[in-house]
C-alpha atoms as a PDB file:
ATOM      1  CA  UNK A   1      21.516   1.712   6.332  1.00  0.00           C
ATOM      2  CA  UNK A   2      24.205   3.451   4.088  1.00  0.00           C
ATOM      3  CA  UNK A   3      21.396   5.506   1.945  1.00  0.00           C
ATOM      4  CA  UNK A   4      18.034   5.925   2.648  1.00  0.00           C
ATOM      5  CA  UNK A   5      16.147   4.180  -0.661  1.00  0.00           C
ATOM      6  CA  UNK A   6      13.367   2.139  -1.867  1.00  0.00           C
ATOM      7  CA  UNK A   7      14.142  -1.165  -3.359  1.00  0.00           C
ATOM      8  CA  UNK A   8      11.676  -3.015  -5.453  1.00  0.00           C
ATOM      9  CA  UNK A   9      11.655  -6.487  -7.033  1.00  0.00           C
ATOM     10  CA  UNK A  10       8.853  -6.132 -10.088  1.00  0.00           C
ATOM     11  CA  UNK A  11       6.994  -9.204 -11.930  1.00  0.00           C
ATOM     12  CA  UNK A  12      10.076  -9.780 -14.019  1.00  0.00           C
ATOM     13  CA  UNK A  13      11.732 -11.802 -11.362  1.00  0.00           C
ATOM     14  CA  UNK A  14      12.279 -15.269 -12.771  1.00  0.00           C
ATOM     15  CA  UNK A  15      10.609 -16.481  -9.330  1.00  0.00           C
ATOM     16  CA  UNK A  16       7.263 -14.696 -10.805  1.00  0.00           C
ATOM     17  CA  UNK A  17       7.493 -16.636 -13.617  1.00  0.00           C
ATOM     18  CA  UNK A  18       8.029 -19.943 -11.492  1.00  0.00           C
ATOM     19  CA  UNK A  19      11.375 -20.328 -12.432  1.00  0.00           C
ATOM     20  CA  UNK A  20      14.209 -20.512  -9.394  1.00  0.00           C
ATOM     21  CA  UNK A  21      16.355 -17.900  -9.231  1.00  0.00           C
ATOM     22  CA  UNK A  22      18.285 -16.705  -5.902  1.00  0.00           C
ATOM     23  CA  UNK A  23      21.041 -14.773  -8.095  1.00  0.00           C
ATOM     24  CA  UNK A  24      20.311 -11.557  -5.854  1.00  0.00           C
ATOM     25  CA  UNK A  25      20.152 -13.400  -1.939  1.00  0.00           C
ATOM     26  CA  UNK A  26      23.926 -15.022  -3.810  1.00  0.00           C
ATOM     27  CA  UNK A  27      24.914 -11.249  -4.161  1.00  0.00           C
ATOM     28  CA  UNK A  28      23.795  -9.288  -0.908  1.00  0.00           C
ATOM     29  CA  UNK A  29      26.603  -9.265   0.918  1.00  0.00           C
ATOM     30  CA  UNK A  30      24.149  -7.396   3.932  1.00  0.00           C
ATOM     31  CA  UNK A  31      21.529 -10.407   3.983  1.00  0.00           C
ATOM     32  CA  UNK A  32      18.666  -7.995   2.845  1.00  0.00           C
ATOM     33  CA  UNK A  33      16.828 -10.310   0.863  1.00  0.00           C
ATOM     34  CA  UNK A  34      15.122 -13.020   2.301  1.00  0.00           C
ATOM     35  CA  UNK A  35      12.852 -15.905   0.100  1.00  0.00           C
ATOM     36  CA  UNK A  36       9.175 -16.415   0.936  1.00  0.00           C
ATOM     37  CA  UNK A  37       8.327 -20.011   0.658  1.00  0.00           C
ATOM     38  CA  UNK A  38       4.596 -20.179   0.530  1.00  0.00           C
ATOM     39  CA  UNK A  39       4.100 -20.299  -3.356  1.00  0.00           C
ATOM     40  CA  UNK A  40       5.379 -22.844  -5.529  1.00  0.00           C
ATOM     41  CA  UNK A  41       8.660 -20.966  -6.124  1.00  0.00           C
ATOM     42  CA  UNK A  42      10.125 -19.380  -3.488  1.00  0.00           C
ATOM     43  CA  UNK A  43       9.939 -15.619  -4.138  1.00  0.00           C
ATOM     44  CA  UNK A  44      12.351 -12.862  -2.081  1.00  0.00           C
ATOM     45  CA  UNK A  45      11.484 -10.103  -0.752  1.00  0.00           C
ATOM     46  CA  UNK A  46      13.869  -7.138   0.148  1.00  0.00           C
ATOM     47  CA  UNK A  47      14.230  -6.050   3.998  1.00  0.00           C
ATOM     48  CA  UNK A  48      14.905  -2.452   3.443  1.00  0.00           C
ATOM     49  CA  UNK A  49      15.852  -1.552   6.940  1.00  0.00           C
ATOM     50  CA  UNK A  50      19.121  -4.128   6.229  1.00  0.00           C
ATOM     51  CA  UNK A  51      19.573  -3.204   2.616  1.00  0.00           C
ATOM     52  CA  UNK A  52      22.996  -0.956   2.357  1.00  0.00           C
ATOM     53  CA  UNK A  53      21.733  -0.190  -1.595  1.00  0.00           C
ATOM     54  CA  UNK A  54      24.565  -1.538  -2.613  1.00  0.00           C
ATOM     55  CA  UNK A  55      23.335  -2.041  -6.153  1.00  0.00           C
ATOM     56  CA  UNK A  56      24.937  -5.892  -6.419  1.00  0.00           C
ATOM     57  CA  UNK A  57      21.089  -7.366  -6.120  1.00  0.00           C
ATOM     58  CA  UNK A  58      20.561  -5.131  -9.313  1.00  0.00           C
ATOM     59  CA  UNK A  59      23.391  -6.101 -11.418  1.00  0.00           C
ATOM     60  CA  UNK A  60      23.325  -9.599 -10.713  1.00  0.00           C
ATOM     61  CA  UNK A  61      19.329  -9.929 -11.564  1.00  0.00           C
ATOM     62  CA  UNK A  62      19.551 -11.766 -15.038  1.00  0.00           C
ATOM     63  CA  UNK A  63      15.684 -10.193 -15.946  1.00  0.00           C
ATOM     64  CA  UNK A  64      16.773  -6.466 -14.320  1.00  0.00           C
ATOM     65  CA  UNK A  65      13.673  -6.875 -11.771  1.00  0.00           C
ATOM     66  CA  UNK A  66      15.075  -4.929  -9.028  1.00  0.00           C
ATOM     67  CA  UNK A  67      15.508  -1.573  -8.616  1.00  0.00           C
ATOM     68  CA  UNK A  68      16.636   0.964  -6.304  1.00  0.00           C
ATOM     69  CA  UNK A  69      15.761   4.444  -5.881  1.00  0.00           C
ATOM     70  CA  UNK A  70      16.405   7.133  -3.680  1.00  0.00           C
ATOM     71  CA  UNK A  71      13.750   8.754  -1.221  1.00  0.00           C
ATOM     72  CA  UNK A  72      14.112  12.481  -0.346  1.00  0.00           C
ATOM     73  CA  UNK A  73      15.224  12.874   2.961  1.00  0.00           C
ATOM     74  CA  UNK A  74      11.968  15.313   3.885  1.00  0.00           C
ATOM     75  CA  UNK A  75       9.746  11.863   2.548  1.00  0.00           C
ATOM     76  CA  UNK A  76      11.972   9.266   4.177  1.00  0.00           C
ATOM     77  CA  UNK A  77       9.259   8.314   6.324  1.00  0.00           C
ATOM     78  CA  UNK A  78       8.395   4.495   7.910  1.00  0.00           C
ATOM     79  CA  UNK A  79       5.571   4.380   5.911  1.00  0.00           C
ATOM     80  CA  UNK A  80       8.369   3.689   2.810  1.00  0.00           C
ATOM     81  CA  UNK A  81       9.312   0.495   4.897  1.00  0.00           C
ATOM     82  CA  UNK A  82       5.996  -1.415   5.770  1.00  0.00           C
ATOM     83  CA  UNK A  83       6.146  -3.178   2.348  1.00  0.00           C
ATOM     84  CA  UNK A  84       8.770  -5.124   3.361  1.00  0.00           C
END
């Protein structure tokens, strides 16, 4: 991991709204994001321990859903990664 950070994908993404969109798995260059198939879009889902935070998942998202922030090194603990 090149930074330690959170990365989020909010109710914005197009696959939310049941439309397909894969725009930020075309753009992760590290293979971070992964797509859930078990509702009737596929939705991703960001595997922090693999995301670089980059930023390319953020500037390719056509609805801005993603973001990435940093986590203070003293909080940078594994409970930051169990969402994935």
């Amino acid at each position: 991991m090149a930074w330690q950070q959170d990365a989020h994908i909010n109710e914005n993404c197009l696959a939310y709204q049941n439309v397909m969109c894969m725009s930020c798995l075309d753009s992760c260059d590290a293979s971070a994001i992964s797509f859930n198939y078990q509702h009737k879009i596929a939705r991703p889902s960001i595997n922090i321990s693999a995301c670089t935070g980059c930023g390319f998942c953020q500037s390719s998202c056509p609805t801005h859903a993603i973001s990435i922030t940093p986590i203070a090194a003293e909080n940078a603990t594994l409970e930051h990664y169990e969402h994935v």
